[in-house]
Protein backbone atom coordinates (compact mmCIF):
# COMPACT_ATOMS: atom_id res chain seq x y z
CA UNK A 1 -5.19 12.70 17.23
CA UNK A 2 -6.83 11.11 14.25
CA UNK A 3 -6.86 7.96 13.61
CA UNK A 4 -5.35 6.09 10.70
CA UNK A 5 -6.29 2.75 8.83
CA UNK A 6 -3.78 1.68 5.84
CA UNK A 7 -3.66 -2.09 4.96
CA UNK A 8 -0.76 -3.41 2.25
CA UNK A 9 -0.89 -6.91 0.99
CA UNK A 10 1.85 -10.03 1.34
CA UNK A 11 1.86 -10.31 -2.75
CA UNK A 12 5.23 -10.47 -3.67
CA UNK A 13 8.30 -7.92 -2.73
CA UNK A 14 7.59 -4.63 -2.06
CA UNK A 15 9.68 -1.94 -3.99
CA UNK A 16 10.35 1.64 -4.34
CA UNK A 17 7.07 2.42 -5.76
CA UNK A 18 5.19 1.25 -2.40
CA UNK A 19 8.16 2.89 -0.29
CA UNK A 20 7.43 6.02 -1.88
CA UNK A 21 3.80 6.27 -2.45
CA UNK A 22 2.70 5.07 0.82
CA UNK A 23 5.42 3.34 3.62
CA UNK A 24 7.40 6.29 3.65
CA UNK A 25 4.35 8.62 4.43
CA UNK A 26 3.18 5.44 6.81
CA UNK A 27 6.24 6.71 8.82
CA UNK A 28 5.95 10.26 8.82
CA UNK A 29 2.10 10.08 10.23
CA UNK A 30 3.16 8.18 13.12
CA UNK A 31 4.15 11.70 14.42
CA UNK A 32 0.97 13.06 14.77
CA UNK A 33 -1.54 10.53 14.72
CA UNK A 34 -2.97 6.80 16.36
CA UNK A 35 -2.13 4.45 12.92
CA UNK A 36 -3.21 1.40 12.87
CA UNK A 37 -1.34 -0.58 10.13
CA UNK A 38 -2.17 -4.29 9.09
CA UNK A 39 -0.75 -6.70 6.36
CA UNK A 40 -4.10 -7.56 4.99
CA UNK A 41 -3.40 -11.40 3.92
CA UNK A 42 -7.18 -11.78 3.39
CA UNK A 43 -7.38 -9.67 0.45
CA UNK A 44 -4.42 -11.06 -0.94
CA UNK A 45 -6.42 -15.13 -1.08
CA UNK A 46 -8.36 -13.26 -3.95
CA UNK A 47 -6.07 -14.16 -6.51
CA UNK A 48 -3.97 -17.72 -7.01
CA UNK A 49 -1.63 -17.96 -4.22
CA UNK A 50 0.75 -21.08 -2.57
CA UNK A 51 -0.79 -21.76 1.22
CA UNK A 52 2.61 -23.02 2.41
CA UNK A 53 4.16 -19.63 1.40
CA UNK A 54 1.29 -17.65 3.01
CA UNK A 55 3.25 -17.13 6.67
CA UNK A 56 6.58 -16.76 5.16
CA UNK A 57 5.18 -13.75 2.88
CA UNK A 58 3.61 -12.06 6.21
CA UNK A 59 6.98 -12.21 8.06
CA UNK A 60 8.26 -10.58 4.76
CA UNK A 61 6.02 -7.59 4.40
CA UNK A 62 6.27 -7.25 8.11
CA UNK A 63 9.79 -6.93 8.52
CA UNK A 64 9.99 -4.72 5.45
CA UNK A 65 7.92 -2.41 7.50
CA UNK A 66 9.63 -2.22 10.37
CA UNK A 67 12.47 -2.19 8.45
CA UNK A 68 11.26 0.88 6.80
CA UNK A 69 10.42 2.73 10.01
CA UNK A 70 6.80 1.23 11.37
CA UNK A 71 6.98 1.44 15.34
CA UNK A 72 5.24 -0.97 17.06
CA UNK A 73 5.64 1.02 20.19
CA UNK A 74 3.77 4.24 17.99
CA UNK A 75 1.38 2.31 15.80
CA UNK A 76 -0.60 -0.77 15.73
CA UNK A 77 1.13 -3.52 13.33
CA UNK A 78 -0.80 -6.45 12.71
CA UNK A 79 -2.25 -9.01 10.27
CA UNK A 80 -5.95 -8.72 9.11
CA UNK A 81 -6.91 -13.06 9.75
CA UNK A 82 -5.28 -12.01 13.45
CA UNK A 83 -8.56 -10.00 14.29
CA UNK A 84 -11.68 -11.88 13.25
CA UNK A 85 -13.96 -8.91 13.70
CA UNK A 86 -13.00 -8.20 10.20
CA UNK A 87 -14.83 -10.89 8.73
CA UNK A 88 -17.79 -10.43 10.37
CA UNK A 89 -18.10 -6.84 9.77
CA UNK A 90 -17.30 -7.65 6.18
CA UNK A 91 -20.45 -9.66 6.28
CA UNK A 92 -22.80 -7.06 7.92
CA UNK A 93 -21.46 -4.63 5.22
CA UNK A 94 -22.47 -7.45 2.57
CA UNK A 95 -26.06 -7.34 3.55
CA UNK A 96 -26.27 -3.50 3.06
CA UNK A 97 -23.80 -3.00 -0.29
CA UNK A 98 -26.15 -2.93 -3.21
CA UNK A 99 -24.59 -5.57 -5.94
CA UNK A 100 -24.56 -2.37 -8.60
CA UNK A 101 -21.79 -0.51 -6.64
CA UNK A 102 -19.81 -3.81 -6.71
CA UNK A 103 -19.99 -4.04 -10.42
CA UNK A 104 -19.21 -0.15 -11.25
CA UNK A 105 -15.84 -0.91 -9.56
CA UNK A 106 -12.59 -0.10 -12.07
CA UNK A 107 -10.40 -2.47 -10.38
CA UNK A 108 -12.55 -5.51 -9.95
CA UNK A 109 -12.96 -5.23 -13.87
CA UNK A 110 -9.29 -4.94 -14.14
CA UNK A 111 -8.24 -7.92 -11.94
CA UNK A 112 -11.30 -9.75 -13.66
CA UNK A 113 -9.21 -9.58 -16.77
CA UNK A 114 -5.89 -10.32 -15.35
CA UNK A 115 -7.32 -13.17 -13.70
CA UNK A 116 -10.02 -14.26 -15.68
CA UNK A 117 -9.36 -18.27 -15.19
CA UNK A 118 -10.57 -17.29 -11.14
CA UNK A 119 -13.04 -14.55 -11.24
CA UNK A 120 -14.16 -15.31 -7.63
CA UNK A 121 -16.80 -13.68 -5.46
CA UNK A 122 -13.52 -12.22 -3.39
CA UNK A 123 -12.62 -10.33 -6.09
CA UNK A 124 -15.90 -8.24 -6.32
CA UNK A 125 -16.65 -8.15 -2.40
CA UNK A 126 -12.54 -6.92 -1.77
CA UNK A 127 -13.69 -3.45 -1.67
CA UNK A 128 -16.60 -4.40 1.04
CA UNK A 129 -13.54 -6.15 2.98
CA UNK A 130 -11.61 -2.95 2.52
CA UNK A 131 -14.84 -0.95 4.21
CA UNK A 132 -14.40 -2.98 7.15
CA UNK A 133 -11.12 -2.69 7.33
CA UNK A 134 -11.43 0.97 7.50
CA UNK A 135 -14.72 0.88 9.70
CA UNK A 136 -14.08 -1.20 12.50
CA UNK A 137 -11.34 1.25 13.51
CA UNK A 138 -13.68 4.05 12.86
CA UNK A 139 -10.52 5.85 11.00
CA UNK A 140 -10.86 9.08 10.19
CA UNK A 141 -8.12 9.41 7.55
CA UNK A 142 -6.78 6.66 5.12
CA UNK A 143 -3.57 7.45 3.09
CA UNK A 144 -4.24 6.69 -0.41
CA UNK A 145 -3.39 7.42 -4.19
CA UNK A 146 -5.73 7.93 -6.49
CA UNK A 147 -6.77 4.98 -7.45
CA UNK A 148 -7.90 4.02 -4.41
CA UNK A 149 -10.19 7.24 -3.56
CA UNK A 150 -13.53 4.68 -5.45
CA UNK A 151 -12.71 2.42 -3.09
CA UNK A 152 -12.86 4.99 -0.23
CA UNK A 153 -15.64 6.75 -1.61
CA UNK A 154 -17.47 3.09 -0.98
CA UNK A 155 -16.20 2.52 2.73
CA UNK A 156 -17.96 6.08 2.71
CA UNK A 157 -21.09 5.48 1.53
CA UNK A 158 -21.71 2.00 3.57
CA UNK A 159 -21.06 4.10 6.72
CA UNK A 160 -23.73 6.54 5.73
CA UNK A 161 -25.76 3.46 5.08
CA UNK A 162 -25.37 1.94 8.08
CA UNK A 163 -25.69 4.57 10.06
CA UNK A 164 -28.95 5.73 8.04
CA UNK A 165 -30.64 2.18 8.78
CA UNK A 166 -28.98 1.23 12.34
CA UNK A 167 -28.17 4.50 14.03
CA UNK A 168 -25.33 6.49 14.06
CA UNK A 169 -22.40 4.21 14.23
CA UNK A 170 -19.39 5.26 12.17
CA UNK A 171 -17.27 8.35 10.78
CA UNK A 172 -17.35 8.72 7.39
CA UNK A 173 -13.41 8.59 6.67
CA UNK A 174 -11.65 10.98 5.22
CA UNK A 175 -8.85 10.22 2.33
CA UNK A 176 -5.64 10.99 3.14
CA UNK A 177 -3.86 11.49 -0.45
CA UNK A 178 -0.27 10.36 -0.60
CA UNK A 179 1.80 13.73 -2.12
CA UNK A 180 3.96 11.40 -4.07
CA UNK A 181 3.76 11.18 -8.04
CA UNK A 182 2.53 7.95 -9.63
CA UNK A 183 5.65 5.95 -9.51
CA UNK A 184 5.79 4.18 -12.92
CA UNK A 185 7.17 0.50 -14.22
CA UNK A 186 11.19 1.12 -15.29
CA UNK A 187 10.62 -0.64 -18.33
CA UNK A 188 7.48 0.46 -19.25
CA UNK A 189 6.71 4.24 -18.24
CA UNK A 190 3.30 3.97 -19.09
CA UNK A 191 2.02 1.42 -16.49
CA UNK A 192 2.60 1.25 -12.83
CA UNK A 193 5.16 0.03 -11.25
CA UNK A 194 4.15 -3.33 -9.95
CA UNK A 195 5.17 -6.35 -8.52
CA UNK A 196 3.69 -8.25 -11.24
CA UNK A 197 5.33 -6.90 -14.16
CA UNK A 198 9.29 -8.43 -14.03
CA UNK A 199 12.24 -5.91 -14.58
CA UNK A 200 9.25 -3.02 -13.57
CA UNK A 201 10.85 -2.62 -9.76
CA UNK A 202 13.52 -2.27 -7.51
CA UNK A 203 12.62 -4.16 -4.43
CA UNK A 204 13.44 -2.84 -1.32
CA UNK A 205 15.58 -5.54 -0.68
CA UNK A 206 17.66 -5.05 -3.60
CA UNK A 207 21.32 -5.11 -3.84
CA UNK A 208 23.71 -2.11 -4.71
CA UNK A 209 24.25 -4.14 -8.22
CA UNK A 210 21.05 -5.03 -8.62
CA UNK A 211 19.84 -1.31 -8.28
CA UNK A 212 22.42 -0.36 -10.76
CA UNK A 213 21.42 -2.37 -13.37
CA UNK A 214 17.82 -2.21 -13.43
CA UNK A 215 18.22 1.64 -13.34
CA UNK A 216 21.14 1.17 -15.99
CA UNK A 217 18.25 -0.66 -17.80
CA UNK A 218 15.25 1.82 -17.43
CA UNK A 219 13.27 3.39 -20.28
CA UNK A 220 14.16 6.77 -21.09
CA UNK A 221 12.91 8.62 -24.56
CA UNK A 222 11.02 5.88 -26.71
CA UNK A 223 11.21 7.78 -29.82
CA UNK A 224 11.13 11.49 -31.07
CA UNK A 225 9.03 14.03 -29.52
CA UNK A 226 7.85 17.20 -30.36
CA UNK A 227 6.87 18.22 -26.86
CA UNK A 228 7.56 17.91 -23.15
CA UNK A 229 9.19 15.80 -21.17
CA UNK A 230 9.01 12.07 -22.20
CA UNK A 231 7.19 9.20 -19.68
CA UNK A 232 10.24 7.54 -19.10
CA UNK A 233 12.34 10.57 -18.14
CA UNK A 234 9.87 12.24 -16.17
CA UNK A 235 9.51 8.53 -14.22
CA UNK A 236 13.03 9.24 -13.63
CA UNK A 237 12.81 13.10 -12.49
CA UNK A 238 10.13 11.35 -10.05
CA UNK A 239 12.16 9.22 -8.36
CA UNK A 240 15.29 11.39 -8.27
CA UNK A 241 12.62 13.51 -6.10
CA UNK A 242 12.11 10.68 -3.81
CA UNK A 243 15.73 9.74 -3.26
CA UNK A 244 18.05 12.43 -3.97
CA UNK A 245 18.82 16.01 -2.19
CA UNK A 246 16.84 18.66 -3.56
CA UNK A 247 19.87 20.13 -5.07
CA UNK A 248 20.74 17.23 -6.59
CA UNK A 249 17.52 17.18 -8.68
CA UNK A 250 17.93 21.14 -9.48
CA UNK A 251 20.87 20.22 -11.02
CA UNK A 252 19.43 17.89 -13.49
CA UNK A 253 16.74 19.80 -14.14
CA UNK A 254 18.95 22.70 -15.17
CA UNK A 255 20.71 20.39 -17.52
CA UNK A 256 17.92 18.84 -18.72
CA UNK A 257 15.88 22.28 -19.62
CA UNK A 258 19.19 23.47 -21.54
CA UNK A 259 19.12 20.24 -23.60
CA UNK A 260 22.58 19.53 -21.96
CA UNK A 261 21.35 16.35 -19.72
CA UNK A 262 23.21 13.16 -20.18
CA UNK A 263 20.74 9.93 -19.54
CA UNK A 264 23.78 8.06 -18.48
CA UNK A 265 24.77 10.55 -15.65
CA UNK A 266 21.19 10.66 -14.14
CA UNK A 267 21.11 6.98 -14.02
CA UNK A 268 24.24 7.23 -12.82
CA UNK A 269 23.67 9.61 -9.77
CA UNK A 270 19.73 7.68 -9.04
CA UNK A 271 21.14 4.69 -9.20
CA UNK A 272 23.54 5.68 -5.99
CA UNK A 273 21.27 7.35 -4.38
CA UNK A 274 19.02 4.97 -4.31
CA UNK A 275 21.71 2.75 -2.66
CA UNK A 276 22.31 5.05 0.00
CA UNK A 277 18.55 5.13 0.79
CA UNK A 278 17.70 1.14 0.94
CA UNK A 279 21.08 -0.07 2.47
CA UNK A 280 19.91 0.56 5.88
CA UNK A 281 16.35 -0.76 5.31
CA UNK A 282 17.39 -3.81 3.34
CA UNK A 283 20.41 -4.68 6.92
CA UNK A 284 17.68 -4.22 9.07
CA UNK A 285 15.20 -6.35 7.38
CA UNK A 286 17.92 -9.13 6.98
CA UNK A 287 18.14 -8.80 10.96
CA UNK A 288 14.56 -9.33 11.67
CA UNK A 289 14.12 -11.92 9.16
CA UNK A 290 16.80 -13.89 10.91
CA UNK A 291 14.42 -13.17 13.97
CA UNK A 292 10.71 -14.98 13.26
CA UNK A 293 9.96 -15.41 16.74
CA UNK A 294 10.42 -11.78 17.70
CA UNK A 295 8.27 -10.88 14.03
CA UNK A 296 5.21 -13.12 15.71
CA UNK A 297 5.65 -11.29 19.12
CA UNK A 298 5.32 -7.68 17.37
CA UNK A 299 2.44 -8.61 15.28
CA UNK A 300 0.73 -11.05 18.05
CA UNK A 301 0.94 -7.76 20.14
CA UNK A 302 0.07 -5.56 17.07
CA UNK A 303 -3.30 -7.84 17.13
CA UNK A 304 -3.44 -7.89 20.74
CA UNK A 305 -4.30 -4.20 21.23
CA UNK A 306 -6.28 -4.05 17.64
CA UNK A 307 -8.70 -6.71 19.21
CA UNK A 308 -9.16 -4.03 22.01
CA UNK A 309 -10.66 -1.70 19.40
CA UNK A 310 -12.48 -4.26 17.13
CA UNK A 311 -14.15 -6.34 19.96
CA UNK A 312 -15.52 -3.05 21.13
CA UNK A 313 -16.85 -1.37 17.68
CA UNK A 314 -18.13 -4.53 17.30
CA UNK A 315 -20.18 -4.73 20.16
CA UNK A 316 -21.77 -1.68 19.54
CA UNK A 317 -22.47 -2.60 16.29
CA UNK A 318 -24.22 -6.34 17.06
CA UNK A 319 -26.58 -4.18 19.31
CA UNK A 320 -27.48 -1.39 16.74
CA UNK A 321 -28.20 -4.23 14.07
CA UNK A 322 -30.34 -6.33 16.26
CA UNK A 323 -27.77 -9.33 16.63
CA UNK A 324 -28.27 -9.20 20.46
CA UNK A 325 -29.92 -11.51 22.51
């Protein structure tokens, strides 16, 4: 089996976008392959952030995971600060990452902008963290969208560069890209959903009346149009994809392609369906939220067995750089 590496970070509540374009596909490759899944809490110190509320948002993302399917008994859950061998791989990688590939990076210029009062050293070395990550594991697939395959492409080239200057040490990984459409904000079709744009998400622990209104709320047509489908419509098409029986989105389409669709009624019918899909996630996450203790057993064990991996990569790696004496 191939081995996976996919990290997600304890920034806020996760939603439908991240269900869709990556836990749900998190689940399915549990089938077939050894996953190794961590709530990467390091990368998320790179932007302003409450230390008391640190541990509470690592229980959070890691119930939502479970919540949302993640075995423990099938893959490896656990959280990156758990396995030091990160951080010193990160380093190694630092000494061998020429500063110009750190620069050319699109989204160290884009959180430079949203955060330009703390432009920190983090922010630029996150994709050298990210390398790490991936190459202590020596995974040789990581699921990710698009605008993640620069940050692969580096994890890529430091292996090569390693391996060119120490010996042949790691597998160049492989992207895995997620089959889902860009999931888009609700109330603004032309960004991405995020957790940092309010009204944008649904949050996977969303009530039914919650759900209801924010889809009651969503963006549709912004104006006329003289072609094609408009953003906020097609958002919607996308999700009905996600949620609803393919029937169910035939339907609309057929209605919508004879100029008969009614925005109200495809609300209507999402809205529903996406009930259906999160009431069992959002129960069981309630459960294991009321269950901390049992959340740091999974993940202590989650680290447990990744420290099995790391300590050895890691040893072969001190000798093949010369840090043995």
């Amino acid at each position: 089996m191939a081995r996976i590496f996919s990290g997600i970070q304890p920034t806020g509540e996760l939603h439908i976008g991240n269900y869709l374009g990556a836990i749900r596909n998190w689940v399915d490759l549990q089938a077939e392959h050894e996953c190794f899944y961590c709530v990467v809490d390091l990368h998320a110190m790179t932007i302003p952030y409450e230390p008391a509320d640190m541990s509470r948002r690592v229980l959070d993302t890691a119930a939502t995971l479970l919540a949302c399917g993640i075995d423990p008994e099938r893959s490896v859950l656990f959280v990156q600060s758990a396995v030091p061998e990160h951080t010193e791989l990160c380093w190694i990688l630092n000494c061998i990452t020429p500063l110009g590939s750190l620069q050319r990076m699109t989204q160290f210029k884009e959180k430079s902008r949203q955060h330009h009062e703390n432009v920190n050293a983090g922010l630029m070395n996150y994709p050298i963290l990210q390398a790490a990550d991936i190459l202590l594991y020596k995974a040789g697939l990581v699921p990710v969208g698009n605008d993640q395959i620069q940050h692969l492409e580096l994890s890529r080239e430091l292996a090569r560069r390693f391996n060119h200057l120490f010996g042949e040490t790691f597998p160049e990984p492989q992207p895995y890209v997620t089959k889902t459409a860009r999931i888009m904000a609700l109330n603004d079709p032309e960004r991405k959903m995020s957790k940092s744009i309010p009204g944008s998400y649904i949050a996977l622990s969303a009530d039914a009346e919650e759900i209801r209104r924010l889809i009651r709320r969503a963006v549709t047509d912004t104006g006329p149009r003289k072609e094609g489908m408009s953003a906020g419509v097609a958002n919607l098409f996308t999700l009905l994809e996600g949620f609803s029986v393919p029937e169910t989105v035939a339907r609309f389409r057929d209605a919508y392609e004879r100029g008969e669709l009614r925005y109200s009624d495809l609300k209507q019918q999402l809205a529903e369906d996406i009930v259906r899909a999160l009431a069992p996630i959002r129960e069981r996450r309630r459960e294991l939220l009321s269950q901390p203790d049992r959340l740091r057993e999974i993940l202590a064990a989650g680290a447990s067995r990744a420290r099995t991996v790391a300590r050895a990569v890691m040893e072969e790696v001190r000798e093949r750089a010369g840090l043995t004496f």
